[in-house]
N, C-alpha and C. Protein backbone atom coordinates (compact mmCIF):
# COMPACT_ATOMS: atom_id res chain seq x y z
N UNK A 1 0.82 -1.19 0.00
CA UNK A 1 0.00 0.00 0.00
C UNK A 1 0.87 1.26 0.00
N UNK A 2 2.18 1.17 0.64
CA UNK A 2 3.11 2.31 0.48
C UNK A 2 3.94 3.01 -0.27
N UNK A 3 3.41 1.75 -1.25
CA UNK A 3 4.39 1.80 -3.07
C UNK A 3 3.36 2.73 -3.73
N UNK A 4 2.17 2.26 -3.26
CA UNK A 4 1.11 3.08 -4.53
C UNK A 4 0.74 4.10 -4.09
N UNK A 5 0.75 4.54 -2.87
CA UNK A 5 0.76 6.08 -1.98
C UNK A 5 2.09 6.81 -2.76
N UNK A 6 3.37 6.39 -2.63
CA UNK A 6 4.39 7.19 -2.75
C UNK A 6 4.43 7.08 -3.89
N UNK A 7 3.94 6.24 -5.07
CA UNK A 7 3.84 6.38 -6.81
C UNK A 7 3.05 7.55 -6.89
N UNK A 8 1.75 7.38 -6.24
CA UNK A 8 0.78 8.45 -6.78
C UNK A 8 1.35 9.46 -6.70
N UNK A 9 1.96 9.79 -5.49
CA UNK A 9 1.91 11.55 -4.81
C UNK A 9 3.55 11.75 -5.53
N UNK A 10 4.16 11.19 -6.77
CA UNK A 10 4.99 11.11 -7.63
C UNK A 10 4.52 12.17 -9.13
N UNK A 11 3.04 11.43 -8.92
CA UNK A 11 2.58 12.05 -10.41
C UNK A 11 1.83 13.39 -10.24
N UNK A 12 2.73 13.87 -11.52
CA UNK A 12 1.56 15.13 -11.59
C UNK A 12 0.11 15.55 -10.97
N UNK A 13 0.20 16.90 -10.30
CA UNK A 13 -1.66 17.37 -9.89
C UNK A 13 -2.73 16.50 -10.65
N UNK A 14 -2.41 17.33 -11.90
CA UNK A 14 -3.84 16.49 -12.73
C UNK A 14 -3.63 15.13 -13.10
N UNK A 15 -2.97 14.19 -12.83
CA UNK A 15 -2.98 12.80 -12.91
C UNK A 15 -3.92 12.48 -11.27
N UNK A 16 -3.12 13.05 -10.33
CA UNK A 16 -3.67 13.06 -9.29
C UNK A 16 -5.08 13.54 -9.55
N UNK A 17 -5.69 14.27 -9.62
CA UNK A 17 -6.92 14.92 -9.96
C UNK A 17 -8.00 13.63 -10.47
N UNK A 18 -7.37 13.49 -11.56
CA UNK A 18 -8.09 12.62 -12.44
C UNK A 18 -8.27 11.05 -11.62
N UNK A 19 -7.63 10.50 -11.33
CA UNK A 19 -7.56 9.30 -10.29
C UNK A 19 -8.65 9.37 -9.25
N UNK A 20 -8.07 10.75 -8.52
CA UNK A 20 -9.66 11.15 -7.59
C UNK A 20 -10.92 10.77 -8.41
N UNK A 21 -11.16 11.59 -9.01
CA UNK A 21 -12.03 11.69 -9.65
C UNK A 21 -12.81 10.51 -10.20
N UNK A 22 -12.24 9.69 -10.88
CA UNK A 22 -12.76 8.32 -11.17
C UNK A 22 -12.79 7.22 -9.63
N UNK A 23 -12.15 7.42 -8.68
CA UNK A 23 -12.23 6.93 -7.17
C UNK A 23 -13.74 7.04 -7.30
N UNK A 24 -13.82 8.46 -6.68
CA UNK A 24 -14.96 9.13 -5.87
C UNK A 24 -16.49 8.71 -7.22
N UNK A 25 -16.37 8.62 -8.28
CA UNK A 25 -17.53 8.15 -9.07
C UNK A 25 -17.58 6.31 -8.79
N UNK A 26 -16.80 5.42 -9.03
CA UNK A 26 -16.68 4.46 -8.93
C UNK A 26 -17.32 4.03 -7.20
N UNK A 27 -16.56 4.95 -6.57
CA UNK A 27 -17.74 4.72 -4.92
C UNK A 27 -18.72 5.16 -4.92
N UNK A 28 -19.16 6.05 -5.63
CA UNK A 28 -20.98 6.66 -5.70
C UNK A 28 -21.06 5.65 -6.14
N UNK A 29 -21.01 5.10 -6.88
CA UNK A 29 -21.96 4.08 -8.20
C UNK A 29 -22.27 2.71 -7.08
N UNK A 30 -21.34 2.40 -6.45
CA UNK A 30 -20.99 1.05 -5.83
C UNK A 30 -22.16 1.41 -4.51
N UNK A 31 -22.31 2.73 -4.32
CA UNK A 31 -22.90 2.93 -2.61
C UNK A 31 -24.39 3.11 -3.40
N UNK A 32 -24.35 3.99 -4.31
CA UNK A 32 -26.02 3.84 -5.43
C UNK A 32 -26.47 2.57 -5.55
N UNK A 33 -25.78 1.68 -6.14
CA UNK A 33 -26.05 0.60 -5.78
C UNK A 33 -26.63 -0.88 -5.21
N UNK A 34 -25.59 -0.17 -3.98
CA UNK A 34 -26.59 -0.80 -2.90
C UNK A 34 -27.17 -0.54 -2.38
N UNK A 35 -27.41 1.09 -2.34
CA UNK A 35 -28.69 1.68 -1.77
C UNK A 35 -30.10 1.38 -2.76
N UNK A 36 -30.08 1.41 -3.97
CA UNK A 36 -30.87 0.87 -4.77
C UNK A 36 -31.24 -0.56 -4.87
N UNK A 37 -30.79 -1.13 -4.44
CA UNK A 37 -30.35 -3.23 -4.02
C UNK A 37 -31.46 -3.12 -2.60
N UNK A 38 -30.87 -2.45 -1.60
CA UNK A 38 -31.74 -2.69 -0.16
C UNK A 38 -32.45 -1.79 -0.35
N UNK A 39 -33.28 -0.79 -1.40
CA UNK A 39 -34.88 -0.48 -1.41
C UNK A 39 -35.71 -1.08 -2.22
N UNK A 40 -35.01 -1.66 -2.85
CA UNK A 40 -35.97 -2.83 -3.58
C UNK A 40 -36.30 -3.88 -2.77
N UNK A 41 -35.14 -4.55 -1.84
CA UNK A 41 -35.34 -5.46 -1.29
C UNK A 41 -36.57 -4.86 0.19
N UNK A 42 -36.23 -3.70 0.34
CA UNK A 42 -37.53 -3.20 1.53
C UNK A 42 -38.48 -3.39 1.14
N UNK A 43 -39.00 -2.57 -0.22
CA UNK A 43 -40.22 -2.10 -0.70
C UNK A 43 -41.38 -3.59 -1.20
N UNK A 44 -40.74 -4.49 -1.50
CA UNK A 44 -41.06 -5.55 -1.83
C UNK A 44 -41.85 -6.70 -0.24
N UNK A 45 -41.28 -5.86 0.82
CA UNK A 45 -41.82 -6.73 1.65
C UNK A 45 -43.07 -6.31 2.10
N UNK A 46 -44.00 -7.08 2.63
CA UNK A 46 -45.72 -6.70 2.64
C UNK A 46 -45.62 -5.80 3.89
N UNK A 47 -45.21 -5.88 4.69
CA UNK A 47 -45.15 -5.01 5.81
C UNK A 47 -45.11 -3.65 5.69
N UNK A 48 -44.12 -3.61 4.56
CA UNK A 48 -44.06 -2.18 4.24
C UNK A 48 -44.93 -2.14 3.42
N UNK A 49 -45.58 -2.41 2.30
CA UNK A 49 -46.35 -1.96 1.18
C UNK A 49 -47.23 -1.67 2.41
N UNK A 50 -48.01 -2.21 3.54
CA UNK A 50 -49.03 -2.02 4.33
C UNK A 50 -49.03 -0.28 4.83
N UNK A 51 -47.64 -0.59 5.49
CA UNK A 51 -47.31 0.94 5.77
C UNK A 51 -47.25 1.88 5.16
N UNK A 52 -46.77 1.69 3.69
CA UNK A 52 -46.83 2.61 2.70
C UNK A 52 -48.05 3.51 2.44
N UNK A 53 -49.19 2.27 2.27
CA UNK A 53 -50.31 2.86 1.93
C UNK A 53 -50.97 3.40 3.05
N UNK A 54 -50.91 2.71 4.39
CA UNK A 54 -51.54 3.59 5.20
C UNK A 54 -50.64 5.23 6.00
N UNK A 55 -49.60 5.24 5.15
CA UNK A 55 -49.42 6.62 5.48
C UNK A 55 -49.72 7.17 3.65
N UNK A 56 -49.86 7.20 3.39
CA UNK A 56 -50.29 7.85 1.74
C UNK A 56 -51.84 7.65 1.94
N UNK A 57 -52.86 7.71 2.96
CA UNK A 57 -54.24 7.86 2.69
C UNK A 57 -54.39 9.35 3.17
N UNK A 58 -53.74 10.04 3.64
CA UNK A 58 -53.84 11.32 4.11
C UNK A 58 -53.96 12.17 2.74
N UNK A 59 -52.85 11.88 2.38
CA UNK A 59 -52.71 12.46 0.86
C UNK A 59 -53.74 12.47 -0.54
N UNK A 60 -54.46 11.04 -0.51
CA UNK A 60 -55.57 10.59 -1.32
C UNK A 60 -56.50 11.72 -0.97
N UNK A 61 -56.92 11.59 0.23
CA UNK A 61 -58.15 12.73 1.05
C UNK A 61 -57.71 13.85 0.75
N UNK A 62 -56.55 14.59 0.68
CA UNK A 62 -56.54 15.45 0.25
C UNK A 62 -56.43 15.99 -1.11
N UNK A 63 -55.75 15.02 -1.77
CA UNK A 63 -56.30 15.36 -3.56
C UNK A 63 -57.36 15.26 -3.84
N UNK A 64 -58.51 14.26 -3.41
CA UNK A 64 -59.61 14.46 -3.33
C UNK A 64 -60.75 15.95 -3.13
N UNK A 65 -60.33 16.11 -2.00
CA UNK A 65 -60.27 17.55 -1.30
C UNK A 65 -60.44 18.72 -2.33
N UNK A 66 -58.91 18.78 -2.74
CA UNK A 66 -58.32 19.79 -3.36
C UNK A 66 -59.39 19.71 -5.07
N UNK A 67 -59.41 18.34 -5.09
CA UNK A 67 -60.49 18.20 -6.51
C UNK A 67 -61.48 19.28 -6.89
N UNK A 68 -62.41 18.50 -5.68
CA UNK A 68 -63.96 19.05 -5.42
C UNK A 68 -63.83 20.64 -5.49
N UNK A 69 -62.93 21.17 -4.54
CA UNK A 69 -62.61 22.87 -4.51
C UNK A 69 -62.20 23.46 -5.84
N UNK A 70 -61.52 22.79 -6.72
CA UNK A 70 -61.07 23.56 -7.63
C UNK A 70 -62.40 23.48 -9.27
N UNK A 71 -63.29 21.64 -8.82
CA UNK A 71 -64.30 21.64 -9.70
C UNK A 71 -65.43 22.78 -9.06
N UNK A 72 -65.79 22.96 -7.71
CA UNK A 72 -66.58 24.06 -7.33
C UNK A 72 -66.29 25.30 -7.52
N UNK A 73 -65.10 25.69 -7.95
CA UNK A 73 -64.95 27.15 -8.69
C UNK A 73 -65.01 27.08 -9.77
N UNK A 74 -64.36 26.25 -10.38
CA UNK A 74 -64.50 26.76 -11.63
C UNK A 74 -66.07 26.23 -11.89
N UNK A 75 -66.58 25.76 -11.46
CA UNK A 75 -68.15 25.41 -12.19
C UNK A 75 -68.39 24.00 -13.00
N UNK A 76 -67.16 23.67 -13.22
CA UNK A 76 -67.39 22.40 -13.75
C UNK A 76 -67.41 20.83 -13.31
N UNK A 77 -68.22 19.92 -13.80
CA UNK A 77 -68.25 18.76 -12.81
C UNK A 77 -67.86 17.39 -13.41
């Protein structure tokens, strides 16, 4: 590990730069990933779909809501 520390910090800024750079995307992608891997694997379980929907009925009632008010002004049904 002390060969490729003291190679790097050998090479030029922008070699350095560029190395970062493809690091730090290559670990987004890998952590996207698996953050995308364990919400699929959540969302898929019934427990949650249960929960899901019973916190999203608040929201139904209120598009609902918001419906009726905007068909009672303007006049149309």
């Amino acid at each position: 590990m002390g060969k490729i520390i003291n190679h790097l910090r050998k090479q030029p800024e922008q070699v350095r730069r560029h190395i970062l750079h493809a690091t730090t995307v290559i670990f987004a992608v890998i952590l996207i990933s698996l953050w995308v891997f364990s919400l699929g694997v959540n969302l898929t379980n019934p427990d949650t779909q249960a929960k899901i929907n019973n916190d999203l009925k608040p929201f139904s009632t209120l598009k609902a809501n918001l419906i009726d008010g905007y068909n009672s002004i303007s006049g149309s049904n």
